[in-house]
C-alpha atoms as a PDB file:
ATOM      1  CA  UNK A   1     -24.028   5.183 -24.789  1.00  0.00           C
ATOM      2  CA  UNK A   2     -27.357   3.545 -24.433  1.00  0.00           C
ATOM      3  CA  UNK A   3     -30.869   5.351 -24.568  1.00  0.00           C
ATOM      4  CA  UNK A   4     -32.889   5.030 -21.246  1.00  0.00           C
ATOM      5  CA  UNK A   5     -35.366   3.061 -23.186  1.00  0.00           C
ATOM      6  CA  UNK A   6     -32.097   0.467 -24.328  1.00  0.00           C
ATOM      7  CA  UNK A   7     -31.175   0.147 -21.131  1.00  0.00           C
ATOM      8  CA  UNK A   8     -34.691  -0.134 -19.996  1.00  0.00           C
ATOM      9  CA  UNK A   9     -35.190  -3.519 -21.951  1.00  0.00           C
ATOM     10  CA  UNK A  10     -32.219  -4.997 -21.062  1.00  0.00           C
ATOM     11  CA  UNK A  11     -32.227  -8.004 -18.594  1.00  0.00           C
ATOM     12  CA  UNK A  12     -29.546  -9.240 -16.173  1.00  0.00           C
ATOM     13  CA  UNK A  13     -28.407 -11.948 -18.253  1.00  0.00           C
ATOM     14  CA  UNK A  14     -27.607  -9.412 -21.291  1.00  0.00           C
ATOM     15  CA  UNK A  15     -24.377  -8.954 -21.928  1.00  0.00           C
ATOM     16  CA  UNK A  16     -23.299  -5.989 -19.632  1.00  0.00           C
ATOM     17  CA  UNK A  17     -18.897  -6.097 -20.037  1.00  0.00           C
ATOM     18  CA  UNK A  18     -17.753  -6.246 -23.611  1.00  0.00           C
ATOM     19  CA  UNK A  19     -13.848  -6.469 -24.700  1.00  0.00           C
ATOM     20  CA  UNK A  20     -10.980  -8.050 -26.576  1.00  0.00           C
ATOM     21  CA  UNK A  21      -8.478  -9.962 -24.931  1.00  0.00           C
ATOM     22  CA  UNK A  22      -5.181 -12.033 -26.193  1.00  0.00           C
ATOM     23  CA  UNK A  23      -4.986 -14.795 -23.775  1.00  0.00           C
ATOM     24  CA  UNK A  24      -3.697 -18.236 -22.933  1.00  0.00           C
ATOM     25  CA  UNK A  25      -5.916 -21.164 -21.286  1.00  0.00           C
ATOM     26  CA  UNK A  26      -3.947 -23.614 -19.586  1.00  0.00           C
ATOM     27  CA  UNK A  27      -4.983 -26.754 -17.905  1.00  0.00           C
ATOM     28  CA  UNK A  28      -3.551 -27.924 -14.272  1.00  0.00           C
ATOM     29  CA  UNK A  29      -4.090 -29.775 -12.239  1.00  0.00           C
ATOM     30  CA  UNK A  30      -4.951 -28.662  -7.628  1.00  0.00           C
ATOM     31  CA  UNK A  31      -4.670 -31.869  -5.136  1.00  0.00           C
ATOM     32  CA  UNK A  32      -8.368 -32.849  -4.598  1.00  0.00           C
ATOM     33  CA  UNK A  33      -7.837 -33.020  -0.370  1.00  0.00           C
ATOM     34  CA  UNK A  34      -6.507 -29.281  -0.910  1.00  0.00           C
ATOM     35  CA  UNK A  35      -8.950 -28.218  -2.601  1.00  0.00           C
ATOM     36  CA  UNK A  36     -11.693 -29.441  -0.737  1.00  0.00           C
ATOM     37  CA  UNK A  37     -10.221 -27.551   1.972  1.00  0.00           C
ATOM     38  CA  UNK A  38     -10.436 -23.791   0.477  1.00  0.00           C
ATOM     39  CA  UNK A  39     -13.923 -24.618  -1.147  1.00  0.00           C
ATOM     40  CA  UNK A  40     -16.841 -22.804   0.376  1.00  0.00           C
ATOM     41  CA  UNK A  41     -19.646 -24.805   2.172  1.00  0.00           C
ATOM     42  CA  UNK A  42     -21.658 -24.751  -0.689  1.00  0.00           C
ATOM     43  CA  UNK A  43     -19.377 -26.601  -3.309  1.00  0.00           C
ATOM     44  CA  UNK A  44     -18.149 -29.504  -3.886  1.00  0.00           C
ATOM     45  CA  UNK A  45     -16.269 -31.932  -6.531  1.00  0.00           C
ATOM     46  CA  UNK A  46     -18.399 -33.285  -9.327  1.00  0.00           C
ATOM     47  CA  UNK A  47     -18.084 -37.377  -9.592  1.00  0.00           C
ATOM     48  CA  UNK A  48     -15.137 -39.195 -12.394  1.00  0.00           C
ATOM     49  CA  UNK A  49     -17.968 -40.071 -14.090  1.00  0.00           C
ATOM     50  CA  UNK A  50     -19.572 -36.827 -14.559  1.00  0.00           C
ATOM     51  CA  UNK A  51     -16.112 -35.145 -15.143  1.00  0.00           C
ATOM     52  CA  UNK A  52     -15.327 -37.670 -17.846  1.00  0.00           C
ATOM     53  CA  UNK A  53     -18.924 -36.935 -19.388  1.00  0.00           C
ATOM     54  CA  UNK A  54     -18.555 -33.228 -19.019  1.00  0.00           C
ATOM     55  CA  UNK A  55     -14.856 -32.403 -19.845  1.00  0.00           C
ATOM     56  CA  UNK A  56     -13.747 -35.452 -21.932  1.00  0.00           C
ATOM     57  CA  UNK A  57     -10.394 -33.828 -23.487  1.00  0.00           C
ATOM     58  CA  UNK A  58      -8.992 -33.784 -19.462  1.00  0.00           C
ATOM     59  CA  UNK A  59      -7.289 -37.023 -18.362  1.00  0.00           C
ATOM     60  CA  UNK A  60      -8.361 -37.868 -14.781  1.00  0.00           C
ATOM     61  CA  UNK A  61      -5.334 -38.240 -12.152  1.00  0.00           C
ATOM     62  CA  UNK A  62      -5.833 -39.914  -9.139  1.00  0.00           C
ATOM     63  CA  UNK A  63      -5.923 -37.486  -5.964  1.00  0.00           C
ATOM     64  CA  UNK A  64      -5.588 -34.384  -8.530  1.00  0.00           C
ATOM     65  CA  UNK A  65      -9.224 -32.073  -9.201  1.00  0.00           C
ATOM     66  CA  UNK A  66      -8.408 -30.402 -13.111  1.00  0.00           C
ATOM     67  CA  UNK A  67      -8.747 -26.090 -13.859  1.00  0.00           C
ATOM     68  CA  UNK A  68      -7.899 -24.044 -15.927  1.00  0.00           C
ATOM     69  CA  UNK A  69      -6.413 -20.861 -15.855  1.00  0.00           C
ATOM     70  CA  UNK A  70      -6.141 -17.795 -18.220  1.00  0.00           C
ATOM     71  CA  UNK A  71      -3.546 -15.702 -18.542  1.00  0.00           C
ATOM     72  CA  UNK A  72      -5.013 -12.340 -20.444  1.00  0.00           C
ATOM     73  CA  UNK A  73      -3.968  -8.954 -21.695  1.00  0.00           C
ATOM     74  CA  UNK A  74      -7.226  -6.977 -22.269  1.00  0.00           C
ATOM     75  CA  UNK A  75      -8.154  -4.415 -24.401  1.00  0.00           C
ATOM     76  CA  UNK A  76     -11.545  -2.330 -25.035  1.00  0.00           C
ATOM     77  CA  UNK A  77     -13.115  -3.396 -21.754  1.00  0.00           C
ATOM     78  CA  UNK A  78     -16.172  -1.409 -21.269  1.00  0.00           C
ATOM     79  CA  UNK A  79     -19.456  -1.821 -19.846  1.00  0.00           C
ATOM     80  CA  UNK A  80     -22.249  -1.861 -22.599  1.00  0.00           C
ATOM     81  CA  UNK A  81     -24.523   1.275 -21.083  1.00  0.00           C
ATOM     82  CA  UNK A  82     -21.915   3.920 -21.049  1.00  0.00           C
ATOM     83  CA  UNK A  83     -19.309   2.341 -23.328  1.00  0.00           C
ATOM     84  CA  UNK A  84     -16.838   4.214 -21.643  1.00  0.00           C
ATOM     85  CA  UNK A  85     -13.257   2.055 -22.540  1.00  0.00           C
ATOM     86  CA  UNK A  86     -10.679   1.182 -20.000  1.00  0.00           C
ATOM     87  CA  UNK A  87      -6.961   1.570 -20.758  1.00  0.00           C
ATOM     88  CA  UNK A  88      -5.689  -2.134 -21.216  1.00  0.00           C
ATOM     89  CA  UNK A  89      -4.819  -4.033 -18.746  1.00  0.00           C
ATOM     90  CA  UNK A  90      -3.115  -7.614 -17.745  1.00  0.00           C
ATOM     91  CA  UNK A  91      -5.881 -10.043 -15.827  1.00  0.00           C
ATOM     92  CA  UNK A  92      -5.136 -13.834 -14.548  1.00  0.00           C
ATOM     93  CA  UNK A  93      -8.268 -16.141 -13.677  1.00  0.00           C
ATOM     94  CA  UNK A  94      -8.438 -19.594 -12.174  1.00  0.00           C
ATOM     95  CA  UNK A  95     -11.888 -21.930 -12.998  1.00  0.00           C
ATOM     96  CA  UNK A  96     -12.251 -25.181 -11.260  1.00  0.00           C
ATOM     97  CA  UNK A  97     -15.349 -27.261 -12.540  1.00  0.00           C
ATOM     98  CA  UNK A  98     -17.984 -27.886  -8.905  1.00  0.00           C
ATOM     99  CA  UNK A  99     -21.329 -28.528  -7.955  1.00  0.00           C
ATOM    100  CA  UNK A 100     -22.698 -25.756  -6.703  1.00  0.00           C
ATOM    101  CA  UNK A 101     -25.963 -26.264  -3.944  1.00  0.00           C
ATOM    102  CA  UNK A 102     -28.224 -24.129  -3.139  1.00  0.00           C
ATOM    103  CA  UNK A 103     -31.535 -25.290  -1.121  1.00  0.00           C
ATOM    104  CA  UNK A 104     -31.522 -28.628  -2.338  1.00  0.00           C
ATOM    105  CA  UNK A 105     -30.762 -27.901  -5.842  1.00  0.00           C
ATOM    106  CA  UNK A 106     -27.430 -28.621  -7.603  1.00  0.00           C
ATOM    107  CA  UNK A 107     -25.692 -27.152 -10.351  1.00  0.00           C
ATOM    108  CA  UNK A 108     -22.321 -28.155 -12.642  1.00  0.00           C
ATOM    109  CA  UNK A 109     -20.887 -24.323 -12.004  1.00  0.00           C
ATOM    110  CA  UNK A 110     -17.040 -23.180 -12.378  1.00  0.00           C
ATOM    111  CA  UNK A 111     -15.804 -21.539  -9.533  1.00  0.00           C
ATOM    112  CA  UNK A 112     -13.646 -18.587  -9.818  1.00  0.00           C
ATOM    113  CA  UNK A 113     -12.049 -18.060  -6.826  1.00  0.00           C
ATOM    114  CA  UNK A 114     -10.085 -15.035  -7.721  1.00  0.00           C
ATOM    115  CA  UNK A 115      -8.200 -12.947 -10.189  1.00  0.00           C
ATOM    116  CA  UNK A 116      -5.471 -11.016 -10.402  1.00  0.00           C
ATOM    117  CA  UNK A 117      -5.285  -7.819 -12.161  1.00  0.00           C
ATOM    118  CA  UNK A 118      -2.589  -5.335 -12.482  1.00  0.00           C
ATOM    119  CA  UNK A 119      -5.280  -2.536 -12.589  1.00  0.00           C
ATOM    120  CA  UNK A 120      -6.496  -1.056  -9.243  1.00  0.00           C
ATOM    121  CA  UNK A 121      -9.756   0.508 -11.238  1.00  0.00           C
ATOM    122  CA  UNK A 122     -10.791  -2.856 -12.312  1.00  0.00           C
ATOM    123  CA  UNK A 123     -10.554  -4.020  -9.251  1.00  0.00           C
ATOM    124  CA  UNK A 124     -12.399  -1.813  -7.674  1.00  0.00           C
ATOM    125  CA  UNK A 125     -14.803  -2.114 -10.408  1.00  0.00           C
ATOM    126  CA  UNK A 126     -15.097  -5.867  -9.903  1.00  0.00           C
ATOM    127  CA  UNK A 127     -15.715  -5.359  -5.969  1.00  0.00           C
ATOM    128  CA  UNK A 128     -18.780  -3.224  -6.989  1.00  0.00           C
ATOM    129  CA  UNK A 129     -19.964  -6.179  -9.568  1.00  0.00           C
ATOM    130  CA  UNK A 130     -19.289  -8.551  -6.225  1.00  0.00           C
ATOM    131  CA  UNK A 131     -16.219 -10.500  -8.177  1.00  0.00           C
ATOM    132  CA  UNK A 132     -13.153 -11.060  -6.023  1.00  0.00           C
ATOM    133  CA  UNK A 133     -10.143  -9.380  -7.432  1.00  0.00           C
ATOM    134  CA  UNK A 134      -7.106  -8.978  -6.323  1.00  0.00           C
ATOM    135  CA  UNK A 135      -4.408  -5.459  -7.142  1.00  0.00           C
ATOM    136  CA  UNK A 136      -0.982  -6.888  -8.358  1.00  0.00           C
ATOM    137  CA  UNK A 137       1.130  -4.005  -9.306  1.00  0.00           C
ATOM    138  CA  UNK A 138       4.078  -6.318  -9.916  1.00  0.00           C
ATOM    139  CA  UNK A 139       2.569  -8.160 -12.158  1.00  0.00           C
ATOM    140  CA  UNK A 140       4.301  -8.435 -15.205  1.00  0.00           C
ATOM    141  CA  UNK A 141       4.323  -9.430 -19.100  1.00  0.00           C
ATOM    142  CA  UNK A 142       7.175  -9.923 -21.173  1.00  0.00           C
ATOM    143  CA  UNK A 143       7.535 -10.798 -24.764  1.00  0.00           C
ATOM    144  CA  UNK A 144      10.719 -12.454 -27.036  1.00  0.00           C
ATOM    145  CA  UNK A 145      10.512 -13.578 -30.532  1.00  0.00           C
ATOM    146  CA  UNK A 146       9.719 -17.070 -29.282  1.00  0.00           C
ATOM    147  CA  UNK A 147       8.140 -16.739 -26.077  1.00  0.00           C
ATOM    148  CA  UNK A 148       5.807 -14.593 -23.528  1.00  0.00           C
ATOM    149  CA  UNK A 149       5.856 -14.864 -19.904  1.00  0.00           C
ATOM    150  CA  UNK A 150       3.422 -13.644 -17.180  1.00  0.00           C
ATOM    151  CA  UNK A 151       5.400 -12.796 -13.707  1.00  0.00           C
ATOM    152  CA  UNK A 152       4.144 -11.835 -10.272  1.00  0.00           C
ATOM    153  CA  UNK A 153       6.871 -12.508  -7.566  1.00  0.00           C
ATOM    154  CA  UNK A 154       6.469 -15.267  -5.134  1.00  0.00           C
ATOM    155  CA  UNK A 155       2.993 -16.254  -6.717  1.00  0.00           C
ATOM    156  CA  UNK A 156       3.155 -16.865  -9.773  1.00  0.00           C
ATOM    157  CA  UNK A 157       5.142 -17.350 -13.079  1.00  0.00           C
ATOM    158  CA  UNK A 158       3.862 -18.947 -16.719  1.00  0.00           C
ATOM    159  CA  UNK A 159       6.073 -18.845 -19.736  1.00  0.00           C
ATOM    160  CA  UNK A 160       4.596 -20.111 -23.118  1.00  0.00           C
ATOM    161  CA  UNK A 161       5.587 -21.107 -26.342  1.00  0.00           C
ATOM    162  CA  UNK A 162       4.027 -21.448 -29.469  1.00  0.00           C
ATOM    163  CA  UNK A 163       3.641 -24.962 -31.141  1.00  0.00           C
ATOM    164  CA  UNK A 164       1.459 -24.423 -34.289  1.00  0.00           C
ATOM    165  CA  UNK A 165       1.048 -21.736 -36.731  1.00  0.00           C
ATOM    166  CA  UNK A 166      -2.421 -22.437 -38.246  1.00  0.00           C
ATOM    167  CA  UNK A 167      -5.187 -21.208 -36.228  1.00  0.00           C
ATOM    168  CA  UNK A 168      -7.867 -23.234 -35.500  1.00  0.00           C
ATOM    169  CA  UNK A 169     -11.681 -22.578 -35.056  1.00  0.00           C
ATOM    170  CA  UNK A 170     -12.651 -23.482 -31.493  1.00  0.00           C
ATOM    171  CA  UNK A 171     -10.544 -23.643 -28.383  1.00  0.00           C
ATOM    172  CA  UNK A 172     -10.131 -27.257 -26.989  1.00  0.00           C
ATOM    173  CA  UNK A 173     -13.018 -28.386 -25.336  1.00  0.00           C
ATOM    174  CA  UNK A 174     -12.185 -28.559 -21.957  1.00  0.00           C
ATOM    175  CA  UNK A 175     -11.758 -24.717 -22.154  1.00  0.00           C
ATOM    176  CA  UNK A 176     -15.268 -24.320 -24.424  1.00  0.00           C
ATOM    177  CA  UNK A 177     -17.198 -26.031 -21.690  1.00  0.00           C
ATOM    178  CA  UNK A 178     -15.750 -24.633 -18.164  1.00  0.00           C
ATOM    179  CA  UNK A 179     -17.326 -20.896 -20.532  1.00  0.00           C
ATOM    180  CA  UNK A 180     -20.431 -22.475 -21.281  1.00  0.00           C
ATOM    181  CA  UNK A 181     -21.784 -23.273 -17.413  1.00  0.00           C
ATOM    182  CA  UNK A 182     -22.540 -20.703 -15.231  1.00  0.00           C
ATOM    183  CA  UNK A 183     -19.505 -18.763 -13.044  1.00  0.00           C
ATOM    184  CA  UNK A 184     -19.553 -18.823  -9.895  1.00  0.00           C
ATOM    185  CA  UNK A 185     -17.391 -17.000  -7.441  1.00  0.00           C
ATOM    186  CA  UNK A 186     -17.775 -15.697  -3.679  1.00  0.00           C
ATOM    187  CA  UNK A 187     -17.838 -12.152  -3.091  1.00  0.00           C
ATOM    188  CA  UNK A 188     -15.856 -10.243  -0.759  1.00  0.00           C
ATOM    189  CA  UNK A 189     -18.743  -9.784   1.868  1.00  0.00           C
ATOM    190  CA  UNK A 190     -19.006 -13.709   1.589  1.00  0.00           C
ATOM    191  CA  UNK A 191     -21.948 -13.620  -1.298  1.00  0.00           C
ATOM    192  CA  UNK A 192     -22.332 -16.424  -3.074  1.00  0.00           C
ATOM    193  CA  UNK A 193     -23.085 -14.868  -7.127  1.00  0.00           C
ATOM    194  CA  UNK A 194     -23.382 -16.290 -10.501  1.00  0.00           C
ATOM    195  CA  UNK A 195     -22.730 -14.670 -14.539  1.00  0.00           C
ATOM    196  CA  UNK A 196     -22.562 -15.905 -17.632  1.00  0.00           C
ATOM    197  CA  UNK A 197     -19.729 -15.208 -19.699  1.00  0.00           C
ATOM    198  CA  UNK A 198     -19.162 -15.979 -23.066  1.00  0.00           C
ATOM    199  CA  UNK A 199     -16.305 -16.164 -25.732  1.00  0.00           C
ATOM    200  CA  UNK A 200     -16.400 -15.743 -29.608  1.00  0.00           C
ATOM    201  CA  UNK A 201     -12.469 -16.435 -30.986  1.00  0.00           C
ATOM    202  CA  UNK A 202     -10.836 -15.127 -33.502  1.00  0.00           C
ATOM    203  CA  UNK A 203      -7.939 -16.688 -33.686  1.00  0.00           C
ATOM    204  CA  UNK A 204      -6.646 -20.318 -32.047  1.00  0.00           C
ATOM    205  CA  UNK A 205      -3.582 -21.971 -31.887  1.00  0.00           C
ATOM    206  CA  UNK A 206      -1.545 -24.754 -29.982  1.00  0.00           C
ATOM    207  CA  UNK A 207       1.278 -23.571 -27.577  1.00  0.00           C
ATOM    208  CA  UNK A 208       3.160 -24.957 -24.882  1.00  0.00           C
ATOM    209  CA  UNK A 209       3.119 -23.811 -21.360  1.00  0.00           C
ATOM    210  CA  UNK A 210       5.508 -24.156 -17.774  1.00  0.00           C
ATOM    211  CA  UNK A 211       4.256 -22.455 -14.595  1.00  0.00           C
ATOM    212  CA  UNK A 212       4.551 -22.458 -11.334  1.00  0.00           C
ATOM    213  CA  UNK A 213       1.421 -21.309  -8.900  1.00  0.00           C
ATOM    214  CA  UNK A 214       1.908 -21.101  -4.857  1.00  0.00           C
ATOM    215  CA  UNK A 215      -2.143 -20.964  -3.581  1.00  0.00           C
ATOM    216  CA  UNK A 216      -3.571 -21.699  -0.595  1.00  0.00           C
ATOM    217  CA  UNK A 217       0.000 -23.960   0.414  1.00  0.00           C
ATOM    218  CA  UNK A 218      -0.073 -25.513  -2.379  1.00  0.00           C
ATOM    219  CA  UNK A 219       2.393 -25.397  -5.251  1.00  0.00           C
ATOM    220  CA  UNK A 220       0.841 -26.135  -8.535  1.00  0.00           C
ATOM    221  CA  UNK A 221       2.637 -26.831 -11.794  1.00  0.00           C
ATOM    222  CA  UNK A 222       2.525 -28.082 -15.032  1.00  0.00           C
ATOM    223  CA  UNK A 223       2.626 -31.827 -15.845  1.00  0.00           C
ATOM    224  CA  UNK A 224       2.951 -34.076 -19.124  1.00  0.00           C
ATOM    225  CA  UNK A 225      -0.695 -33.813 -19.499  1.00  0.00           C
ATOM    226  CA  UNK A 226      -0.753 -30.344 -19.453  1.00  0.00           C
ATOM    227  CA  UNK A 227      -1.761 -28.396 -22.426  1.00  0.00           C
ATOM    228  CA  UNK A 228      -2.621 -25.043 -23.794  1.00  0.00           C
ATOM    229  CA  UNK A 229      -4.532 -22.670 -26.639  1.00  0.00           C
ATOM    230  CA  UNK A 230      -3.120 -19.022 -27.879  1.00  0.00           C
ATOM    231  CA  UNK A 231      -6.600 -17.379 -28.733  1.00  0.00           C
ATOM    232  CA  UNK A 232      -7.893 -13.812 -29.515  1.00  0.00           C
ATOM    233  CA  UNK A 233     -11.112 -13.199 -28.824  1.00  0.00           C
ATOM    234  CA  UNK A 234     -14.343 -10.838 -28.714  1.00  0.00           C
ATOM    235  CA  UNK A 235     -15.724 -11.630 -24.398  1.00  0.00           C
ATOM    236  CA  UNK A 236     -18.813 -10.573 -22.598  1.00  0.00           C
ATOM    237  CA  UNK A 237     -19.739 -11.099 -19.119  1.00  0.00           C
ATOM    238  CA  UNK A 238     -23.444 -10.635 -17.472  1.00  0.00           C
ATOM    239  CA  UNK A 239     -24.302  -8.608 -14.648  1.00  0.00           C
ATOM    240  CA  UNK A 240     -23.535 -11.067 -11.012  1.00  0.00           C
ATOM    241  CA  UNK A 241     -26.675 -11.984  -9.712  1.00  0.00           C
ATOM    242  CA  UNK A 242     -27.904 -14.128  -6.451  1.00  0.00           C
ATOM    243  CA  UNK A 243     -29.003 -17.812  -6.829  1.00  0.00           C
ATOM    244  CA  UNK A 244     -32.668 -17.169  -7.758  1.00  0.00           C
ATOM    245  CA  UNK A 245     -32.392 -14.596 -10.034  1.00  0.00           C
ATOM    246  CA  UNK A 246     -29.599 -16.498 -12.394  1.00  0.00           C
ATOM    247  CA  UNK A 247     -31.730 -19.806 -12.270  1.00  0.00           C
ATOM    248  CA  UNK A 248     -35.128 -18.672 -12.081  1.00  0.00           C
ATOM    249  CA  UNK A 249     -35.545 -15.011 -13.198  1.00  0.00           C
ATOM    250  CA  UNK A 250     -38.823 -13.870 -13.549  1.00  0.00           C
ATOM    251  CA  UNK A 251     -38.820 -12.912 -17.194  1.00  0.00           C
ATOM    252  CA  UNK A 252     -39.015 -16.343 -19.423  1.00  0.00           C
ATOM    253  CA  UNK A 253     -34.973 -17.474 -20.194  1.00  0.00           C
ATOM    254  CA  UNK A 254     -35.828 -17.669 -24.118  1.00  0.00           C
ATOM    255  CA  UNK A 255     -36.252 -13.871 -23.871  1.00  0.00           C
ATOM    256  CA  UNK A 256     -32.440 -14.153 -24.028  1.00  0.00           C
ATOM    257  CA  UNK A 257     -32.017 -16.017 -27.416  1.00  0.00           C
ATOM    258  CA  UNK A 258     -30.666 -13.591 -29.780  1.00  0.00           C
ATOM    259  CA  UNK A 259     -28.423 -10.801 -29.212  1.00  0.00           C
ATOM    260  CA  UNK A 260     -30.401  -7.448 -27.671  1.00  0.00           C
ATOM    261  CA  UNK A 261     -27.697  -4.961 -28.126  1.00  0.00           C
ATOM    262  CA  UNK A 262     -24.465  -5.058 -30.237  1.00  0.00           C
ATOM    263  CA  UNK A 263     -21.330  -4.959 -28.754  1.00  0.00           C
ATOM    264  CA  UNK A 264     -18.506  -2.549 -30.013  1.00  0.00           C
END
């Protein structure tokens, strides 16, 4: 646990969750006209041209907006001031690159609409952070010697497979970048807030992946462009903050460089 004087020095944009999680990050693909539909007022698709720039590993599809989605069994979750652990848990998120406005300014963001935990503490947890979660009991991991599956009925399924035995360094960049803008996601009293979150792997490796995702009316599945990375990795996640604090805090942003406090 922190001192008072620790926690007295840290800043919002510290690091404030710390775990481990074993995940897979898919691509996909959500019909543009459908998604415009469910995104709030203040979003909106970035241009081809700055998707190409941005994201150059995704192909661009005509009428289709590209996300990605993680599909994560987490382990040593804990907030960094009391370092108290939860017991592991099974999360799934969904990113989708946007342009996020706020008073005549406009930033590339990735939305996070929702996730899905298995874990009724950490979603009541991420309520109090302002994240939108949503309690799946049902849902479901299963492992074979070739596969691993993620299951929650009538919503969702994901099977994957791996394709390569030698891990790799980085994650494919398409997954690297939607981590390095800022998150943002709409709470459940309708609050538009922003983190940071950040991913150090461990391990990387190719796989192959076939799901199946009702949302919104829509029914979203993999494709032949599809593809997917295995990885293990260390995670933190800053505090949620409101528009002017994340972009303009009042302390100078190179305070940040550097890590303040280490992470168990």
């Amino acid at each position: 646990m922190l001192t008072y004087k620790e926690i007295k020095k840290l800043k919002l944009h510290d690091p404030f969750i710390a775990g481990k999680n074993n995940s897979y990050f898919v691509s996909g693909y959500f019909p543009t006209e459908e998604l415009k539909k469910i995104l709030p007022k203040t979003m909106t698709i970035p241009s081809d041209d700055m998707m190409a720039q941005e994201y150059p590993t995704i192909k661009k599809l005509n009428g289709m907006h590209p996300f990605m989605s993680i599909f994560s069994r987490c382990y040593h979750v804990h907030d960094v001031i009391t370092q108290l652990e939860l017991r592991p848990y099974l999360e799934l998120l969904f990113y989708f690159p946007v342009i996020y406005s706020h008073k005549g300014q406009e930033h590339l963001c990735s939305y996070l609409p929702l996730l899905y935990l298995d874990f009724l503490i950490g979603v009541l947890g991420g309520m109090f952070l302002g994240l939108r979660k949503e309690f799946h009991p049902r849902l479901k991991y299963a492992e074979t010697d070739t596969s691993n599956s993620f299951v929650i009925p009538d919503i969702l399924s994901a099977s994957f497979h791996k394709t390569s035995t030698e891990s790799k360094q980085e994650l494919d960049p398409f997954f690297a970048q939607i981590f390095k803008k800022p998150t943002v996601t709409v709470s459940y009293f309708k609050r538009a807030v922003l983190y940071t979150a950040s991913v150090h792997p461990t391990k990387v490796l190719d796989v192959s992946a076939v799901y199946e995702w009702n949302y919104k009316g829509a029914v979203i599945k993999n494709n032949e462009h599809s593809f997917a990375n295995y990885c293990e990795y260390n995670f933190t996640t800053s505090w949620a903050m409101r528009y002017k604090k994340y972009f303009h805090p009042k302390y100078p942003m190179s305070d940040l460089e550097g890590a303040r406090i280490e992470i168990q």
